[in-house]
Protein backbone atom coordinates (compact mmCIF):
# COMPACT_ATOMS: atom_id res chain seq x y z
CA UNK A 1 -33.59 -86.58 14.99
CA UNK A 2 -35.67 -83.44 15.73
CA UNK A 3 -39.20 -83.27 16.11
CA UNK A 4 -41.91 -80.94 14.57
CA UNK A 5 -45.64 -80.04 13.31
CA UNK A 6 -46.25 -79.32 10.00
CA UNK A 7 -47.38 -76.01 8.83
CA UNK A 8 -48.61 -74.87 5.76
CA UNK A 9 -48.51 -71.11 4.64
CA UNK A 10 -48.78 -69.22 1.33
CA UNK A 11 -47.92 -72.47 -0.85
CA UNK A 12 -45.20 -73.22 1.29
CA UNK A 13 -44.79 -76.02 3.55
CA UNK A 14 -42.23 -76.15 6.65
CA UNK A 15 -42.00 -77.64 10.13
CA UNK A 16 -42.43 -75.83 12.84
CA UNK A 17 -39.96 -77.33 16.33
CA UNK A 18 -40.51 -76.14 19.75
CA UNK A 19 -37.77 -73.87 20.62
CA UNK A 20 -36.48 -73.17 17.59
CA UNK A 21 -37.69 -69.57 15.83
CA UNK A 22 -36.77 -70.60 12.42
CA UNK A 23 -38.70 -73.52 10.88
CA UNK A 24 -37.36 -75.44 8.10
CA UNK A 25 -38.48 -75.88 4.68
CA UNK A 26 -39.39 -78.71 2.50
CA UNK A 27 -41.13 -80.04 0.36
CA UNK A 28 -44.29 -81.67 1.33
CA UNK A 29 -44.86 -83.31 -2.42
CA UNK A 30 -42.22 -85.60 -1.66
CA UNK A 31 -43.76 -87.12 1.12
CA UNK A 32 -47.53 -89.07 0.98
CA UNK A 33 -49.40 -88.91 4.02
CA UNK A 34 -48.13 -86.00 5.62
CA UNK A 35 -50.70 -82.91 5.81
CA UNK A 36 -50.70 -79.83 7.78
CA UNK A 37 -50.89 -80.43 11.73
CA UNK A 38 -49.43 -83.94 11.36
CA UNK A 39 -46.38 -84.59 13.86
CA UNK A 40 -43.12 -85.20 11.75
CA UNK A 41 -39.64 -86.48 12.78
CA UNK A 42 -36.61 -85.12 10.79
CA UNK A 43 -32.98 -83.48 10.13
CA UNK A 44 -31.89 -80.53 9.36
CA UNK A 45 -29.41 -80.13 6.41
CA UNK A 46 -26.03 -79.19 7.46
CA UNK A 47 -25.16 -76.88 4.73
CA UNK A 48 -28.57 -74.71 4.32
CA UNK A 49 -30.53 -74.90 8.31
CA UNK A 50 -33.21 -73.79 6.82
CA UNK A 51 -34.30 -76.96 4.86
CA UNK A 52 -35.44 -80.43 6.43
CA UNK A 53 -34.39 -83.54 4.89
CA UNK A 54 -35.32 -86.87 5.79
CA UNK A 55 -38.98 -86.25 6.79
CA UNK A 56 -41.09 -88.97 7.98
CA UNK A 57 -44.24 -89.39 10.07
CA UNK A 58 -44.06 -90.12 13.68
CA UNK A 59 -44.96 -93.69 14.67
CA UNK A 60 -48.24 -92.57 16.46
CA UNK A 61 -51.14 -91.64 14.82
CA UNK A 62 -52.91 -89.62 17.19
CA UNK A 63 -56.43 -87.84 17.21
CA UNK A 64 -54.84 -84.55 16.03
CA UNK A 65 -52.85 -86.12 13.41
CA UNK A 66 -56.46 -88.06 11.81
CA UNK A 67 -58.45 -84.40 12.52
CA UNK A 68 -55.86 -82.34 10.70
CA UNK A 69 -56.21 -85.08 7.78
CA UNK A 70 -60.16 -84.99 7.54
CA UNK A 71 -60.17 -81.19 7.90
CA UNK A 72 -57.22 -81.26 4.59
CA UNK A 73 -58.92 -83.86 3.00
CA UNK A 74 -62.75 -82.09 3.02
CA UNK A 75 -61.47 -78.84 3.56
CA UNK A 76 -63.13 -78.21 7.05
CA UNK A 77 -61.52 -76.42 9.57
CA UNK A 78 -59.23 -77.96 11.86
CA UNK A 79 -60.30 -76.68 15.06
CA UNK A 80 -64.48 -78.06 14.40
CA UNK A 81 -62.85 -81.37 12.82
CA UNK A 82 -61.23 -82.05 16.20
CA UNK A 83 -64.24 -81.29 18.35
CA UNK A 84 -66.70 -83.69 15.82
CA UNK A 85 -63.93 -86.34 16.64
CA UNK A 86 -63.54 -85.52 19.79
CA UNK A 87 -67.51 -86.00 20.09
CA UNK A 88 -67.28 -88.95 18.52
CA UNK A 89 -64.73 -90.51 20.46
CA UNK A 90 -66.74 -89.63 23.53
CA UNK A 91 -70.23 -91.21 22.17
CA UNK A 92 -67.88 -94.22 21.61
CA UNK A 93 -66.47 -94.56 25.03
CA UNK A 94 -69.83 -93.38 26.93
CA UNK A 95 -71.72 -96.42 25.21
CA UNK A 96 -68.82 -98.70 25.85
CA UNK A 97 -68.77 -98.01 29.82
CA UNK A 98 -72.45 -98.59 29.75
CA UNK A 99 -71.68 -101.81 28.38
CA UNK A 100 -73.01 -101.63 25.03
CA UNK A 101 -71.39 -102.73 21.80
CA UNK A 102 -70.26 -100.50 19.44
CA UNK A 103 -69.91 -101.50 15.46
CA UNK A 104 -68.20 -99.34 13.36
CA UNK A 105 -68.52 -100.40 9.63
CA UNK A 106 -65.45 -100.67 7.54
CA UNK A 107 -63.76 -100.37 10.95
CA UNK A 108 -64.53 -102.67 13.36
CA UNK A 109 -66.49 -103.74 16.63
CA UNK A 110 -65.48 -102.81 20.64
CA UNK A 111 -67.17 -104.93 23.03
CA UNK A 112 -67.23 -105.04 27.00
CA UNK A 113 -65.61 -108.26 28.28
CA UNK A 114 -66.44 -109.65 32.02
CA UNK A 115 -63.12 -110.80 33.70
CA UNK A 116 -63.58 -113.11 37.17
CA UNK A 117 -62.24 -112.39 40.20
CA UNK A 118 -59.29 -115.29 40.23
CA UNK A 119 -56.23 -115.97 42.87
CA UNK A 120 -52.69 -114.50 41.83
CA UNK A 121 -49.71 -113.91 43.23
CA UNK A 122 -47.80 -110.27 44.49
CA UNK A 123 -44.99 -110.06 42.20
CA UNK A 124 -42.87 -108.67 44.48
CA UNK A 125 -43.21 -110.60 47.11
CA UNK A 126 -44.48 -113.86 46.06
CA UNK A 127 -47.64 -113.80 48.74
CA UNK A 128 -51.10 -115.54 47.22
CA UNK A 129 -53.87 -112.75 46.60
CA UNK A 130 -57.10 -112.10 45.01
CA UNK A 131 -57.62 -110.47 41.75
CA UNK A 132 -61.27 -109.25 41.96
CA UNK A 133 -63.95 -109.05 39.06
CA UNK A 134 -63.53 -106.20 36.63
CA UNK A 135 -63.72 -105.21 32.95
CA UNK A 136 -62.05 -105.01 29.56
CA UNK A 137 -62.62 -103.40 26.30
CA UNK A 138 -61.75 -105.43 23.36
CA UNK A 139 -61.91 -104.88 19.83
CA UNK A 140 -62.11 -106.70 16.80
CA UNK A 141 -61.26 -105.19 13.70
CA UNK A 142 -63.68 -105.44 10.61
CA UNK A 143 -63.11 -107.79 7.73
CA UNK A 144 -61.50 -105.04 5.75
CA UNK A 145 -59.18 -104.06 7.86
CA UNK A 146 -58.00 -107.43 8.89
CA UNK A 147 -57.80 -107.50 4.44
CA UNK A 148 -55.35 -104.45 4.43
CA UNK A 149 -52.79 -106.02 6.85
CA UNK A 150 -52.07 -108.74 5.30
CA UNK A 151 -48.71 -108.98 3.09
């Protein structure tokens, strides 16, 4: 499998893979849920290089991937989409290292969770040590979420 970003240029779309000066054509029609900038696994065909078969999203959906698809879906452009969520992100995490709750509707909740200092073990050498205090951030996804992965 090679790996690529998806470009999209004067109605065409092809993938664009380090290294290689030639991207490969296909057709993005074909495939729901892939826009420009997302991050795409795929072949190449053996008789005609310049086409990509087999297309699929990568497994991780990263910030870039969910910018590039709220700048295609309300036609903003890419670069201020990825600072507002980049903004965002770092409202999110600010609050959350202060300890504060965050709720996002139709999303879900992270929350700060106190974790005792307890006795444990080295793993490599079996001796008894301390764990101290510290934190975790959990979250909890909303209602309608939780609805969406079900079967």
């Amino acid at each position: 499998m090679r790996h690529g970003v998806v470009r999209i240029a004067g109605g065409f779309s092809f993938i664009e893979e380090p290294g290689v000066d030639e991207p490969a054509e296909f057709d993005i029609t074909q495939h729901p849920g892939i826009v420009k900038g997302s991050r795409v696994t795929f072949d190449r065909d053996p008789t005609n290089f310049k086409i990509a078969i087999n297309v699929a999203l990568e497994s991780n959906f990263v910030v870039a991937d969910l910018a590039a698809s709220v700048a295609a879906k309300h036609g903003l452009s890419l670069t201020k989409t990825t600072e507002i969520l980049g903004t965002v992100l770092d409202e999110i995490g600010d609050a959350s290292a202060s300890g504060r709750p965050v709720s996002v509707r139709g999303l879900g909740s992270f929350k700060v969770k106190h974790r005792r200092g307890r006795q444990g073990r080295n793993p490599s050498s079996g001796e008894p040590m301390t764990i101290p205090p510290g934190k975790k951030l959990t979250f909890t996804p909303a209602k309608s979420v939780r609805d969406r992965l079900k079967p």
